[in-house]
Protein backbone atom coordinates (compact mmCIF):
# COMPACT_ATOMS: atom_id res chain seq x y z
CA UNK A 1 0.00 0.00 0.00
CA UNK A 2 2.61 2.00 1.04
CA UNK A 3 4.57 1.92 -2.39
CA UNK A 4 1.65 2.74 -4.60
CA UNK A 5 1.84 6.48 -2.49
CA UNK A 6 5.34 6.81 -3.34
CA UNK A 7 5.13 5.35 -7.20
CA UNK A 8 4.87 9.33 -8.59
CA UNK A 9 7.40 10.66 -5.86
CA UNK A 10 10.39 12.71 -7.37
CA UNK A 11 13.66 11.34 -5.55
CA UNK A 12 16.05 14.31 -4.72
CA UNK A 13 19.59 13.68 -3.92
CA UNK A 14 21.79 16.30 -1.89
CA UNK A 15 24.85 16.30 -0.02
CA UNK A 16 22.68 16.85 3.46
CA UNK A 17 19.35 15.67 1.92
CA UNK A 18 18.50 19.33 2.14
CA UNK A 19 19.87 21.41 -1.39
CA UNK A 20 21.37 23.96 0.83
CA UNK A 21 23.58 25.51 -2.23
CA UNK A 22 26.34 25.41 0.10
CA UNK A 23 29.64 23.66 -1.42
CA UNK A 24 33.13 23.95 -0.66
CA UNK A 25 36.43 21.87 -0.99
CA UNK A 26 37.53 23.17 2.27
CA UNK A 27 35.71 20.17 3.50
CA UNK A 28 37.31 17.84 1.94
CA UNK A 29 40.84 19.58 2.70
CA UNK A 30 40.08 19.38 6.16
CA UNK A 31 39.78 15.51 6.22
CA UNK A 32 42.54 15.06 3.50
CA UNK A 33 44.48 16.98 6.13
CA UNK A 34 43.74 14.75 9.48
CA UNK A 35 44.70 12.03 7.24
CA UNK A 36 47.80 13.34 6.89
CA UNK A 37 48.67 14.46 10.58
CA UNK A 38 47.08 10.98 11.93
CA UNK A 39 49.02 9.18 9.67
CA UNK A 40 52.38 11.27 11.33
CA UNK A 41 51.12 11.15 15.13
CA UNK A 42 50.58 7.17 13.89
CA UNK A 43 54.48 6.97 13.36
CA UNK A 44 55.71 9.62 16.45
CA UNK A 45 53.85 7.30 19.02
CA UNK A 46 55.16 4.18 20.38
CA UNK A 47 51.83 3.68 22.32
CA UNK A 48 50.36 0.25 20.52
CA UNK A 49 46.90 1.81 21.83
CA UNK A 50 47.38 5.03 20.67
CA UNK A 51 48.70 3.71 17.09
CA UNK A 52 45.43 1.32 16.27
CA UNK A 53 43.07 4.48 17.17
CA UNK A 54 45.27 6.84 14.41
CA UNK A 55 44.88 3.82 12.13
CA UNK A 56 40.84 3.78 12.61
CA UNK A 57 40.91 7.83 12.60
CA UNK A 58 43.07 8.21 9.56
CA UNK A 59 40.39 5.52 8.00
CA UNK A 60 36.97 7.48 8.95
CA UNK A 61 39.14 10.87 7.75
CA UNK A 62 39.82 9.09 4.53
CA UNK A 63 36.14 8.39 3.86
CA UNK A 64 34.64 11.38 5.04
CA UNK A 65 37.49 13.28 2.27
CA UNK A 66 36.35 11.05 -0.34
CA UNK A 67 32.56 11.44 0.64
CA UNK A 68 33.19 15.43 -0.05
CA UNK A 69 34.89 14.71 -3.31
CA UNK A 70 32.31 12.83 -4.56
CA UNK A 71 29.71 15.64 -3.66
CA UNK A 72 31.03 18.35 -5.47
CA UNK A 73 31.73 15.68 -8.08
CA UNK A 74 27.98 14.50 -8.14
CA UNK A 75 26.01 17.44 -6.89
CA UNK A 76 28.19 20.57 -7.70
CA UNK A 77 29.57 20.55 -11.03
CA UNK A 78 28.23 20.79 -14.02
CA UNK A 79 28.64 19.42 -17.42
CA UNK A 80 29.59 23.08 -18.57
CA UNK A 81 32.46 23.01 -16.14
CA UNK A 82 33.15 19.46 -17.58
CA UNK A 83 33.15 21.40 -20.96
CA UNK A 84 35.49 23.69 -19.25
CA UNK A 85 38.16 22.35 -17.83
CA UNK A 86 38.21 18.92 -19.46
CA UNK A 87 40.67 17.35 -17.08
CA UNK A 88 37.99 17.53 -13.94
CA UNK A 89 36.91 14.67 -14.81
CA UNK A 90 40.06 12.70 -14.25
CA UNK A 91 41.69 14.49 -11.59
CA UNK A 92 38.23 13.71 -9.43
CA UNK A 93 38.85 9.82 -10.32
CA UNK A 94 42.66 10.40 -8.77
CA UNK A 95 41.13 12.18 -5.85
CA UNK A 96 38.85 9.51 -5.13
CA UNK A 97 41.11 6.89 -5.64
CA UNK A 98 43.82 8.55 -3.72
CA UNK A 99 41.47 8.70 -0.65
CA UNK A 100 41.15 4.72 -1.10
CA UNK A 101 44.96 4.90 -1.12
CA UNK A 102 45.03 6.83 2.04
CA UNK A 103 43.09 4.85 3.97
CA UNK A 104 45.28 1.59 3.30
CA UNK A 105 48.43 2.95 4.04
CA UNK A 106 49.71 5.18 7.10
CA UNK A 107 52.10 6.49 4.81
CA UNK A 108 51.51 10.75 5.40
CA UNK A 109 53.21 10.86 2.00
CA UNK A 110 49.29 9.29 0.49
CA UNK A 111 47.61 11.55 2.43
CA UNK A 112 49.78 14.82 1.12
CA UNK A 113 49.09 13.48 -2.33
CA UNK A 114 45.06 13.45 -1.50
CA UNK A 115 45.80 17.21 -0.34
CA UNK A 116 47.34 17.88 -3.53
CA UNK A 117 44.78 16.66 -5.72
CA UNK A 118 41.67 18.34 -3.67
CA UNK A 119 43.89 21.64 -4.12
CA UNK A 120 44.01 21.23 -7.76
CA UNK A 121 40.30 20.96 -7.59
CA UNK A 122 39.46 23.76 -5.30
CA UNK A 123 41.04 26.05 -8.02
CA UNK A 124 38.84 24.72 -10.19
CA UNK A 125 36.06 25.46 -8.11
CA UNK A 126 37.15 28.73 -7.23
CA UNK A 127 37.26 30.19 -10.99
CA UNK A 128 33.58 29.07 -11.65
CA UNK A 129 31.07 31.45 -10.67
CA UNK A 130 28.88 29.07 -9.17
CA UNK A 131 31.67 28.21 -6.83
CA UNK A 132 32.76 32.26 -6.22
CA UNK A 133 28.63 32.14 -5.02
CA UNK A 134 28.48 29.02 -3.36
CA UNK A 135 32.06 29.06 -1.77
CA UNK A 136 32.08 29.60 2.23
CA UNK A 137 36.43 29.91 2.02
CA UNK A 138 37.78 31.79 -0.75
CA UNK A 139 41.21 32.02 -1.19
CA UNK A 140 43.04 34.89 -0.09
């Protein structure tokens, strides 16, 4: 009974499940980041403890850098920018697959690479103007 309500519903997608218009790859930076100083605390500490929670930290970071990747990916750009800057596309796939990198290895050298990558994409982002309207953290 229930499905036949839902049979002409429109599904919407968003980041938050709310199209809030807000988008930035600060987010991501920020978790590309942790991964990186996680994956350095990892190698400073000789506390066994200490070591396994970096190594489940790093991990959640990882995700949560490739979960804001894909957003913008998904739900910010547009085929125009596609159009563009023709190489979004691939440097997106790196991204991603960098943040799968980074959460296999406690290497901060991975991590530094994911930085790099979401960098390259943030200045993307940052000479569209949806991004320069959308944006929270411009560059200075």
């Amino acid at each position: 009974m229930l499905s036949r309500l839902f049979t002409t519903a429109t599904v919407a997608h968003a980041h938050c499940d709310l199209y809030c218009g807000v988008y930035d790859p600060a987010q991501a930076k920020i978790e590309a980041l942790s991964v990186v100083k996680t994956a350095q605390k990892y190698h400073e500490s000789d506390d066994e403890v200490f070591r396994q929670r970096c190594v489940v930290i790093k991990e959640q970071r990882a995700e949560e850098a490739k979960h804001h990747l894909m957003v913008l990916w998904a739900d910010f750009f547009a085929p125009a920018h596609f159009e563009q800057f023709p190489q979004l596309h691939d440097l997106f796939w790196k991204a991603t697959h960098q943040a799968g990198e980074a959460k296999k290895s406690m290497d901060p050298a991975v991590g530094e690479q994911l930085v790099a990558y979401i960098d390259e994409i943030a200045e993307i982002f940052w000479q569209t103007d949806k991004g320069r309207q959308m944006g929270v953290y411009p560059p200075n």
